[in-house]
N, C-alpha and C. Protein backbone atom coordinates (compact mmCIF):
# COMPACT_ATOMS: atom_id res chain seq x y z
N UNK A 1 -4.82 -1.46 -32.54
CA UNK A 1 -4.77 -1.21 -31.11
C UNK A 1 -3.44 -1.71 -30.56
N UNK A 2 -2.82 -0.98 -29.40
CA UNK A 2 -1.51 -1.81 -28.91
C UNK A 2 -1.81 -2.05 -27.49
N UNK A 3 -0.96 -2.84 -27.49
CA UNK A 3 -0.97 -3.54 -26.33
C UNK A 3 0.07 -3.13 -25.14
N UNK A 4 0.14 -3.11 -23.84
CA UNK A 4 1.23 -2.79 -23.02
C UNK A 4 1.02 -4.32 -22.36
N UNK A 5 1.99 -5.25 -22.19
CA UNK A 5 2.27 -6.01 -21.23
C UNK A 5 2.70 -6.21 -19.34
N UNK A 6 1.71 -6.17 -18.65
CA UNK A 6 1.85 -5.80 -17.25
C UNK A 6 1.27 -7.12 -16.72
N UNK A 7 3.02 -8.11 -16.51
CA UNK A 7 2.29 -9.66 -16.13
C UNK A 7 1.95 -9.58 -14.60
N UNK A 8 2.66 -8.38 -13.46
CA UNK A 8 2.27 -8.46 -12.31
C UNK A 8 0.66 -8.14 -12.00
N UNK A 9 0.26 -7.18 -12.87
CA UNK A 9 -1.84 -7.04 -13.03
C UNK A 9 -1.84 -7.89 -13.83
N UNK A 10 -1.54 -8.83 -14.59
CA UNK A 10 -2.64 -9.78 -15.27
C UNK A 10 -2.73 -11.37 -14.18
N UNK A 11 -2.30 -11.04 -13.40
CA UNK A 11 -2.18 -12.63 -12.01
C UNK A 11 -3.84 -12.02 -11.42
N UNK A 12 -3.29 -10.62 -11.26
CA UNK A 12 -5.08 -10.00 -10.28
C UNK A 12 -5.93 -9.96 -11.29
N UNK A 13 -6.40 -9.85 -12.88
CA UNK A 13 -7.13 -9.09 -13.46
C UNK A 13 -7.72 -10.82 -13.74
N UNK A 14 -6.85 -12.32 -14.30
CA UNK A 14 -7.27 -13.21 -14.26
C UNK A 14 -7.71 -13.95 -13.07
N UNK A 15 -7.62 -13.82 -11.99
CA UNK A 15 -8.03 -14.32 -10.76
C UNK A 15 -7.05 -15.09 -10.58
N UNK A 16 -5.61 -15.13 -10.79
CA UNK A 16 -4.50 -16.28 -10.87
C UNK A 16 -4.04 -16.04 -8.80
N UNK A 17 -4.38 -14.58 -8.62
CA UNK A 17 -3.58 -13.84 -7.44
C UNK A 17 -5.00 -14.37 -6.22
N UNK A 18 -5.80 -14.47 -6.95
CA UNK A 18 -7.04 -14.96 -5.54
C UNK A 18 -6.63 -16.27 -4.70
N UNK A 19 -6.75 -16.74 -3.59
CA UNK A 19 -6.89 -17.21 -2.17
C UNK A 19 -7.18 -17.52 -0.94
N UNK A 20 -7.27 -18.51 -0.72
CA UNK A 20 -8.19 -18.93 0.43
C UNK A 20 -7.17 -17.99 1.53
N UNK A 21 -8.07 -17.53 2.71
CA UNK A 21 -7.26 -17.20 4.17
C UNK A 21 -7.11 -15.46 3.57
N UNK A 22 -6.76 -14.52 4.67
CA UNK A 22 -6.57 -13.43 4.50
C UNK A 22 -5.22 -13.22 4.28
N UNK A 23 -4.70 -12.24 3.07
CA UNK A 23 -3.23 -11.76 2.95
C UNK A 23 -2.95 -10.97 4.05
N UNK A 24 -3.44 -10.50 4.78
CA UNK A 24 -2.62 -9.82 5.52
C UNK A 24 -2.64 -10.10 7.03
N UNK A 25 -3.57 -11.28 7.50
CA UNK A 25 -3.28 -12.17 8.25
C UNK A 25 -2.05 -12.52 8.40
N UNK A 26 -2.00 -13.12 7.27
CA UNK A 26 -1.06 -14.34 6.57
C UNK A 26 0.62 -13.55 6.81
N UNK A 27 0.57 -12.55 6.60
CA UNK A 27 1.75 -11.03 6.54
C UNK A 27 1.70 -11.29 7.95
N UNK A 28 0.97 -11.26 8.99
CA UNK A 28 0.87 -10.43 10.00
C UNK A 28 2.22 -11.88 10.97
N UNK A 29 1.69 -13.02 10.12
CA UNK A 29 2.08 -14.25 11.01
C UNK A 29 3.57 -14.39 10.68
N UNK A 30 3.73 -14.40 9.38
CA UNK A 30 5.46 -14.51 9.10
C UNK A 30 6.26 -13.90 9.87
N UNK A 31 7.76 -14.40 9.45
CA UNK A 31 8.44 -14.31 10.28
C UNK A 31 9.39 -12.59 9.69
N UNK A 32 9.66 -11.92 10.26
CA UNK A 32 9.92 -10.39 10.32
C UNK A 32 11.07 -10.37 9.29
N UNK A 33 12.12 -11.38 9.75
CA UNK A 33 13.34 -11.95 8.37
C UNK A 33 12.70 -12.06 7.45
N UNK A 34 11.15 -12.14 6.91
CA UNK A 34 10.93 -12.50 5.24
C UNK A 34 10.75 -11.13 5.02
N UNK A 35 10.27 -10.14 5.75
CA UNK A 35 9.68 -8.92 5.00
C UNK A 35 9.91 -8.40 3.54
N UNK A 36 11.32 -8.54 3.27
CA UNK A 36 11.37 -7.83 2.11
C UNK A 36 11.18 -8.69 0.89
N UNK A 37 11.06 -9.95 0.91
CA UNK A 37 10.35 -10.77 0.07
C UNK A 37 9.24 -10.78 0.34
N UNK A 38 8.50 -10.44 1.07
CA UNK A 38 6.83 -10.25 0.82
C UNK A 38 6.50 -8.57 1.08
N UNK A 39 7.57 -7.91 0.55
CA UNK A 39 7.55 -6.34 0.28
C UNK A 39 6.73 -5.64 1.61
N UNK A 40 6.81 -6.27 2.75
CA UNK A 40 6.50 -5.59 4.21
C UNK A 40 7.41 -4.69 4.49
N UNK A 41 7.08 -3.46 4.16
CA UNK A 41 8.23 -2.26 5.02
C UNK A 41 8.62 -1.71 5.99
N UNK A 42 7.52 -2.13 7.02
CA UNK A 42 7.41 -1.60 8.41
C UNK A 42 6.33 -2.29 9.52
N UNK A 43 6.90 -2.76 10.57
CA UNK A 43 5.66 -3.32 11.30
C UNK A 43 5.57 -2.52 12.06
N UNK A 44 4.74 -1.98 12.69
CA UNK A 44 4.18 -1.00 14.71
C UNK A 44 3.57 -1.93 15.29
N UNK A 45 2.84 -1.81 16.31
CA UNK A 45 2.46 -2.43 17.38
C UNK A 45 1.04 -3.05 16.59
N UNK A 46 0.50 -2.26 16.31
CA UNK A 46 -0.97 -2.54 15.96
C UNK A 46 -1.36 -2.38 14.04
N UNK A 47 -0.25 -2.30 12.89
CA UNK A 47 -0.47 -1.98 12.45
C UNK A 47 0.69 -2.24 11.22
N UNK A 48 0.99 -2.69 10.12
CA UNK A 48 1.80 -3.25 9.21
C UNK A 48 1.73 -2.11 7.58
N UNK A 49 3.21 -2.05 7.14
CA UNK A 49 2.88 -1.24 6.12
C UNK A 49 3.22 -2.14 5.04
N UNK A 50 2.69 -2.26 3.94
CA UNK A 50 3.32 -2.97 2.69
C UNK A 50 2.85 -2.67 1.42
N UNK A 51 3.92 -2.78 0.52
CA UNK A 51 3.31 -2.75 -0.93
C UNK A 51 2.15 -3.22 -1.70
N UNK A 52 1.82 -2.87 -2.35
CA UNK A 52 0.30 -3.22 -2.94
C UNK A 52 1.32 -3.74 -4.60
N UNK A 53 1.20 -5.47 -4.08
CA UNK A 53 1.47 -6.33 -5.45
C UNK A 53 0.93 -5.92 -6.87
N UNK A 54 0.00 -4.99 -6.65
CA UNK A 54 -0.88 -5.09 -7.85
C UNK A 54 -1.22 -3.33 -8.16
N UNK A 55 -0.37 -2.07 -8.32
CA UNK A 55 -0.03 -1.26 -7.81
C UNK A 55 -0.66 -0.19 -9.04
N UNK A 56 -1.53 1.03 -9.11
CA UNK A 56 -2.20 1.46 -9.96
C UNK A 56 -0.85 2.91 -10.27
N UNK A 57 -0.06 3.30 -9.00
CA UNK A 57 1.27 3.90 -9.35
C UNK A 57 2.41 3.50 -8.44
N UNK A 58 3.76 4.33 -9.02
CA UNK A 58 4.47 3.56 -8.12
C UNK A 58 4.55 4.34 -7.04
N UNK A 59 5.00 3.47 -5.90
CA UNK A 59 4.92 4.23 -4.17
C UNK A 59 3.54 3.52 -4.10
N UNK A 60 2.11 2.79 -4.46
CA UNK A 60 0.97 2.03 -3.95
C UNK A 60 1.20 1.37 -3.17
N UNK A 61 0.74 2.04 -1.98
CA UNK A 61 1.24 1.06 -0.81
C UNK A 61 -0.21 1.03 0.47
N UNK A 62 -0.16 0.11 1.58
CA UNK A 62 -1.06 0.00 2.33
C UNK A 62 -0.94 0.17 3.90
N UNK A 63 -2.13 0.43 4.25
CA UNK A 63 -1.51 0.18 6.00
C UNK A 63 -2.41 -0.59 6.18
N UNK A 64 -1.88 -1.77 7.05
CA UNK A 64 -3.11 -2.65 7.16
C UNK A 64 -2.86 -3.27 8.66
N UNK A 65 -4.08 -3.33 9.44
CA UNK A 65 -4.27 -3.61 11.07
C UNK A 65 -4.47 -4.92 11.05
N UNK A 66 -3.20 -5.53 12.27
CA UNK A 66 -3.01 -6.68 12.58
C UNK A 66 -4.83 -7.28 12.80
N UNK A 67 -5.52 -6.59 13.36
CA UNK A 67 -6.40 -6.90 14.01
C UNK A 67 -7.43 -7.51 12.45
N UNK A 68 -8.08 -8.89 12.38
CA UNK A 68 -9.01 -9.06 11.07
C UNK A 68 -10.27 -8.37 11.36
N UNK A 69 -10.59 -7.02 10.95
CA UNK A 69 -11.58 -6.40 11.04
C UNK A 69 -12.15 -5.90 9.34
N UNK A 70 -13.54 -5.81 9.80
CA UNK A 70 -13.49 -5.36 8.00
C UNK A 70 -14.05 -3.66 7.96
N UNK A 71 -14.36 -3.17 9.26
CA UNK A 71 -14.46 -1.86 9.04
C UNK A 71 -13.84 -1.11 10.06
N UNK A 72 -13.98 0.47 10.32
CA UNK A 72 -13.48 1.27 10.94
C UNK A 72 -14.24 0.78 12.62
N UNK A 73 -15.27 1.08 12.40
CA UNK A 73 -16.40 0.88 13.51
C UNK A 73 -16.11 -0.49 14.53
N UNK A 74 -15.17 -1.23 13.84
CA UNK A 74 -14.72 -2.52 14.57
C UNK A 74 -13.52 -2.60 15.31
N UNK A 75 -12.73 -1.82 14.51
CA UNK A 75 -10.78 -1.42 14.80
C UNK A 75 -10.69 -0.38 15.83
N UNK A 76 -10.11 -1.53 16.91
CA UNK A 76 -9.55 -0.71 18.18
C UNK A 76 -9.31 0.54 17.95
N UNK A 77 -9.59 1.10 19.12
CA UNK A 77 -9.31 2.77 19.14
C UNK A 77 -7.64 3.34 18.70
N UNK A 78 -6.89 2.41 19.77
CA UNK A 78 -5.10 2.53 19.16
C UNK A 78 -4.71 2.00 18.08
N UNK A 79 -5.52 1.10 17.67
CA UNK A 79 -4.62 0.87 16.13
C UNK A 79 -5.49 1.82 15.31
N UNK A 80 -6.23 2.87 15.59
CA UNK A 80 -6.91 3.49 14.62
C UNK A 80 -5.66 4.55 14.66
N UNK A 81 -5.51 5.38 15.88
CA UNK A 81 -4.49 6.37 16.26
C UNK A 81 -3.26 5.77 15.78
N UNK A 82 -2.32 4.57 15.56
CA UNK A 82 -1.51 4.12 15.04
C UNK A 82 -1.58 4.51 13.48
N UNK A 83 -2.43 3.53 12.85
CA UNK A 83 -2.69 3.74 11.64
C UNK A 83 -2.40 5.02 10.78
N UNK A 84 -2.92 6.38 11.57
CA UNK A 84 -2.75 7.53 11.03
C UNK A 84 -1.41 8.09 11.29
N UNK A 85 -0.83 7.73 12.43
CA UNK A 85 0.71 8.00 12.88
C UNK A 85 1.48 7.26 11.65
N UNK A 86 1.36 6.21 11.88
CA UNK A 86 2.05 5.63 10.20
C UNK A 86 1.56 6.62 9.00
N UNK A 87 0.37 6.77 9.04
CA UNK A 87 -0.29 7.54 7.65
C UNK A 87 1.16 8.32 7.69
N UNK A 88 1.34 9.47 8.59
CA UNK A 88 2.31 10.24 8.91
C UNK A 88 3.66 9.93 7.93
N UNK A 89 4.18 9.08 8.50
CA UNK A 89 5.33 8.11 8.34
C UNK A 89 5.00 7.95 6.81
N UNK A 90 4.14 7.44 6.30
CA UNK A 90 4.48 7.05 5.00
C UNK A 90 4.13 8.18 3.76
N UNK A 91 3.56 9.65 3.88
CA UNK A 91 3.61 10.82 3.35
C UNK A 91 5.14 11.07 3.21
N UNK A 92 5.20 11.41 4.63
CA UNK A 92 6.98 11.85 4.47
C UNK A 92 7.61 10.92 3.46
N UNK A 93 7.27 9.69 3.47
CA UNK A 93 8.77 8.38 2.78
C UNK A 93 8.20 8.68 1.41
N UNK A 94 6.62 8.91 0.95
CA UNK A 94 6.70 9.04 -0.56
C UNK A 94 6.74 10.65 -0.88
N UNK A 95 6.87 11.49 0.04
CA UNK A 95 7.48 12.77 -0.54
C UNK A 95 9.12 12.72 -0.65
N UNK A 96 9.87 12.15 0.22
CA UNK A 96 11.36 12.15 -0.14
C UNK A 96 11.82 11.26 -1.13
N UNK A 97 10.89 10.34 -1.47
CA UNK A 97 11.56 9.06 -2.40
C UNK A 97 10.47 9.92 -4.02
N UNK A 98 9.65 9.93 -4.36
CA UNK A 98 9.48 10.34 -5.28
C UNK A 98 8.98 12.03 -5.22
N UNK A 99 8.65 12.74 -4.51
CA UNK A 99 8.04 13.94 -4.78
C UNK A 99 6.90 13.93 -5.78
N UNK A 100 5.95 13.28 -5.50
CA UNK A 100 4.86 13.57 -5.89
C UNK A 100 4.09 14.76 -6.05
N UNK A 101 2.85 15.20 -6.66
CA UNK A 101 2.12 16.46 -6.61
C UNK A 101 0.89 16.29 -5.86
N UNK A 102 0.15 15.02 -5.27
CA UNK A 102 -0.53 14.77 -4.77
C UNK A 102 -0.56 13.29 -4.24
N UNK A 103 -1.59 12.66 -3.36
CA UNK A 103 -2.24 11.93 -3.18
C UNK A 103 -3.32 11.48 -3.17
N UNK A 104 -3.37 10.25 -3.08
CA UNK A 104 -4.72 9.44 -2.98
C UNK A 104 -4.80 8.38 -1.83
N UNK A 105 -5.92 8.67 -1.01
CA UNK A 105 -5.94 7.69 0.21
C UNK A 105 -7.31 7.14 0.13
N UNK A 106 -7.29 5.92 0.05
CA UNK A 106 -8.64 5.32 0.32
C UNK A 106 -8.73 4.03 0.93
N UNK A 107 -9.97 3.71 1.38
CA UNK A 107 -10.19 2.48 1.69
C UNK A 107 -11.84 2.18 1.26
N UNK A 108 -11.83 0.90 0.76
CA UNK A 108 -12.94 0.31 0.25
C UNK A 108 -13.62 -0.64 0.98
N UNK A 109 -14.52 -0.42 1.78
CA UNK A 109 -15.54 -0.66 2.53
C UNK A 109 -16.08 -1.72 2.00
N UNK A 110 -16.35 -3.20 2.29
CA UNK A 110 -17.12 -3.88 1.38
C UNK A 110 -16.95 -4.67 -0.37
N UNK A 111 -17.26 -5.74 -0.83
CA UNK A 111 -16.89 -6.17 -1.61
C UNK A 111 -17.96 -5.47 -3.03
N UNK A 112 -19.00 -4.65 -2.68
CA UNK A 112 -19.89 -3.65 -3.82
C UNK A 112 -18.85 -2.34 -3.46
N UNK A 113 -18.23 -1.43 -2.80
CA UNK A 113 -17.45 -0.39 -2.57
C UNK A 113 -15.99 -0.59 -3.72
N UNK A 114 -15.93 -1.87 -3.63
CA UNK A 114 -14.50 -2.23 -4.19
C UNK A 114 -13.42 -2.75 -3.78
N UNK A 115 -13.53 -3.29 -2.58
CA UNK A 115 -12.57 -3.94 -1.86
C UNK A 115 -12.07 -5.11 -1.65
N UNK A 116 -10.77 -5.28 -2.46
CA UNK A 116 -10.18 -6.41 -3.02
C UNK A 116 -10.28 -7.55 -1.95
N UNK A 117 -9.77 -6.94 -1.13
CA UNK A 117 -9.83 -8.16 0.77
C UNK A 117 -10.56 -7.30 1.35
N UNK A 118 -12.39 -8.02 1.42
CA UNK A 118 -13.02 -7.12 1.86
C UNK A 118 -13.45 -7.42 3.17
N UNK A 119 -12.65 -8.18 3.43
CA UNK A 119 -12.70 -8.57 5.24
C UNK A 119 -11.63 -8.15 6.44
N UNK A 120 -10.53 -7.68 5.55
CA UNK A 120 -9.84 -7.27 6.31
C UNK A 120 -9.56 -5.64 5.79
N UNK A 121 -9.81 -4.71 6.74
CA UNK A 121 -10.18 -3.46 6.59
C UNK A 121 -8.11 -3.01 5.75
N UNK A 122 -8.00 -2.33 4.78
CA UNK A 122 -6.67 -1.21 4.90
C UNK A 122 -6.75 -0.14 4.47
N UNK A 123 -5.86 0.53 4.26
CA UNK A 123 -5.55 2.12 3.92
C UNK A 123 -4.37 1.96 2.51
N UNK A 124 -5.16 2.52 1.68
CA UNK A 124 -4.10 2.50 0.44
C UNK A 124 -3.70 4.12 0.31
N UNK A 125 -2.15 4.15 0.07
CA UNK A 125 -1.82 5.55 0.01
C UNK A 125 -1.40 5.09 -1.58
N UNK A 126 -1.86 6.36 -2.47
CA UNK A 126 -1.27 6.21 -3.92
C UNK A 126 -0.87 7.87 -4.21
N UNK A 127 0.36 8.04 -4.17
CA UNK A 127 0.83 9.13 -4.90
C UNK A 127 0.43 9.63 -6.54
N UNK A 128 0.69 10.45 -6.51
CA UNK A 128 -0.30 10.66 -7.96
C UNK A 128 1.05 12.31 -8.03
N UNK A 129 0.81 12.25 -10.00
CA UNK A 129 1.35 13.35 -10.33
C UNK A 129 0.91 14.20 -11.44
N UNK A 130 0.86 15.09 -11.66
CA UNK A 130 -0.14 16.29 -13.17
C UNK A 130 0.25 15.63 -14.33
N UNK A 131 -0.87 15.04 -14.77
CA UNK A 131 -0.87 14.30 -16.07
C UNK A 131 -0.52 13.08 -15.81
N UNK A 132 -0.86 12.70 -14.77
CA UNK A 132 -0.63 11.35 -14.84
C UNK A 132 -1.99 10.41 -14.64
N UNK A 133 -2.63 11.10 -15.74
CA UNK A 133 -4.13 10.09 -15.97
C UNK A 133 -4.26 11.07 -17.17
N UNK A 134 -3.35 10.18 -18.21
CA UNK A 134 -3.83 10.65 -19.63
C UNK A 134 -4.25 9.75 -20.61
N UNK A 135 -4.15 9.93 -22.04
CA UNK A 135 -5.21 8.83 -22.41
C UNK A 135 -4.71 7.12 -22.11
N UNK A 136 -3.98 7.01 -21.72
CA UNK A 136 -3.21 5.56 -21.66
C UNK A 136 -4.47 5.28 -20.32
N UNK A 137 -4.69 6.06 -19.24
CA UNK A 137 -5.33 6.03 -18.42
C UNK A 137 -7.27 5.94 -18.76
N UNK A 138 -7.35 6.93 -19.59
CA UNK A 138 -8.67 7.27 -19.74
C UNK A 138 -9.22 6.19 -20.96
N UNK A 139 -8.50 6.38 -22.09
CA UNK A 139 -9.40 6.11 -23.36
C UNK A 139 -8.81 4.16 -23.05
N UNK A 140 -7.38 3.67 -22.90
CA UNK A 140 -6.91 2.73 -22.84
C UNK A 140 -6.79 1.79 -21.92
N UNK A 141 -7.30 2.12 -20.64
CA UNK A 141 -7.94 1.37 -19.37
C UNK A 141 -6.41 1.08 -18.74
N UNK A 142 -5.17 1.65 -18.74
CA UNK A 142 -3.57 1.06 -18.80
C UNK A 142 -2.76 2.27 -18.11
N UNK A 143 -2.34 1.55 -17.48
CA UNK A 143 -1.07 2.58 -16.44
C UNK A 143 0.23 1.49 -16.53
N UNK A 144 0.81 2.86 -16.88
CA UNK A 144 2.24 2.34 -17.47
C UNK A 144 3.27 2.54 -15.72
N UNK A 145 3.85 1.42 -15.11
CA UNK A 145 4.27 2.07 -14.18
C UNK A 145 5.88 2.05 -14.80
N UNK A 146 6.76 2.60 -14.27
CA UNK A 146 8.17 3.03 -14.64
C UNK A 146 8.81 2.25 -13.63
N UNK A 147 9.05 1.20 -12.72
CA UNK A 147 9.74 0.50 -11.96
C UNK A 147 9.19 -0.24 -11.63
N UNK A 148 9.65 -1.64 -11.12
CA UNK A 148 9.23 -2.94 -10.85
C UNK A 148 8.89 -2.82 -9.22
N UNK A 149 8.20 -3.35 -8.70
CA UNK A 149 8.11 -3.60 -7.01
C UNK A 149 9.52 -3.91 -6.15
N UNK A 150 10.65 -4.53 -6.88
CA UNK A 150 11.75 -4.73 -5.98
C UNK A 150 12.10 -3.52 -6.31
N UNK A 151 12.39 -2.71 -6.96
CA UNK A 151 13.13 -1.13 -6.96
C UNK A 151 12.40 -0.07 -6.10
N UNK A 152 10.94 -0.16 -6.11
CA UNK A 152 9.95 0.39 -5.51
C UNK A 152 9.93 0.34 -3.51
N UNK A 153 10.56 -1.22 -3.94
CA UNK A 153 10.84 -1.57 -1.82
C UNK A 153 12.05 -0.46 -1.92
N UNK A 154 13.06 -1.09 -2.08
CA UNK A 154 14.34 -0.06 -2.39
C UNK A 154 14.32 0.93 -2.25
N UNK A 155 13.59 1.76 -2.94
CA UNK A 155 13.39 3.33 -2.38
C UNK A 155 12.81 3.70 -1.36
N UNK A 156 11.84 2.77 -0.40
CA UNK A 156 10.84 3.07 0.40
C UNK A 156 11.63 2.42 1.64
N UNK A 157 12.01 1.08 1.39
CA UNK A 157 12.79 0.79 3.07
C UNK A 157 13.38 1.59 3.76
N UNK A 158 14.21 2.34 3.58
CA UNK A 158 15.51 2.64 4.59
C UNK A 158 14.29 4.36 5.01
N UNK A 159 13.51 4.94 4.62
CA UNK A 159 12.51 5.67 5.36
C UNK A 159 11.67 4.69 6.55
N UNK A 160 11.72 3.57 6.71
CA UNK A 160 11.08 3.07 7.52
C UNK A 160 11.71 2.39 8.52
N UNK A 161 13.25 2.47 8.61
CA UNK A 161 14.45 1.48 9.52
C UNK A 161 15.21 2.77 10.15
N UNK A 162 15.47 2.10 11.47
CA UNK A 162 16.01 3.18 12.14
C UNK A 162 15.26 3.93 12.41
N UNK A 163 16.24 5.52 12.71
CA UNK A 163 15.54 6.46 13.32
C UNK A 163 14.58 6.86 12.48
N UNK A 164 14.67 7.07 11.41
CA UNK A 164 13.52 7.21 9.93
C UNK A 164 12.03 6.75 10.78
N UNK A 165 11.97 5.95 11.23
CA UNK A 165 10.97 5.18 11.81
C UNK A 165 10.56 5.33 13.09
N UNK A 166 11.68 5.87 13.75
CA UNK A 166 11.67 5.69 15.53
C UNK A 166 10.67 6.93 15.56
N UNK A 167 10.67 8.31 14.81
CA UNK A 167 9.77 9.64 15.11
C UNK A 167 8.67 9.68 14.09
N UNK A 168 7.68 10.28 14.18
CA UNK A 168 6.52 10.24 13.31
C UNK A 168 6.67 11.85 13.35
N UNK A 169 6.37 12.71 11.82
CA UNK A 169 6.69 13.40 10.82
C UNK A 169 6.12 15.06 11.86
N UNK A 170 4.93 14.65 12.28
CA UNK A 170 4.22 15.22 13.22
C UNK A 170 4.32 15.66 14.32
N UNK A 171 5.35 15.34 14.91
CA UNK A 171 6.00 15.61 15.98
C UNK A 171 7.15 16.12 16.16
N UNK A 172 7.73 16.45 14.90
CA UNK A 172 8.46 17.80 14.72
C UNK A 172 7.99 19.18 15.05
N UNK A 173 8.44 19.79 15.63
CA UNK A 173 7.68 21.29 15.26
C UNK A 173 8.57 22.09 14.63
């Protein structure tokens, strides 16, 4: 059998990455100068975008509401309408930075649903591409990603600074 070495999933897969207090609390409170050391790409009013440390492809990223809510049914009406305006915003940044063939959007409801921080509600966007769940995926339980998280900010910041940021994708006609 072989092995692939992926020490950023083996911190989450051993429980090394678990913690008291909410991560994205915790995001929400820092100071705006750390962002790109805690891979935050974009803040809005009601609503924060950042990398997912622990990333199933590359471009795994989240939107996650200032507000500590753990479901939809709880989250203000505008950061719901925010949320999807970003959704907006961050399609466009992983169609120009990688061109993907699809997506994947979910959120996991609950700690039986699957939800890593299951108190604070987010939105995971995961780009996905044809054949990219082959046996490394299926028979070998292993996703090989091709870039590290600092190369991954890199491609994704400068879609979210400036004017990149000032219009949402949707409001073009």
């Amino acid at each position: 059998m072989d092995y692939l070495w992926s020490p950023w999933r083996y911190q989450y897969v051993a429980g090394d990455a678990k913690r008291e207090g909410c991560i994205f609390c915790e995001m929400k409170r820092l100071d705006p100068r750390r962002d790109p050391e805690r891979l935050i790409l974009y803040r809005g009013q009601f609503n924060l975008v950042v990398l997912n440390l622990y990333p199933y492809t590359s471009g795994h990223l989240m939107v996650a509401p200032y507000a500590h809510v753990a479901s939809l049914v709880e989250l203000d009406h505008r950061a719901l309408v925010e949320m999807m305006s970003i959704g907006q915003r961050v399609e466009a940044a992983l169609e120009r930075a990688y061109h993907p063939d699809g997506y994947n959007l979910g959120m996991n409801l609950g700690r039986s649903a699957g939800a890593g921080v299951a108190d604070h509600l987010h939105l995971h966007f995961l780009p996905r591409w044809r054949g990219d769940t082959n046996f490394m995926t299926v028979i070998g339980e292993t996703r090989v990603l091709p870039e590290d998280l600092s190369m991954t900010y890199r491609k994704l910041a400068p879609f979210f600074q400036g004017e990149a940021a000032e219009s949402t994708p949707g409001d073009r006609k």
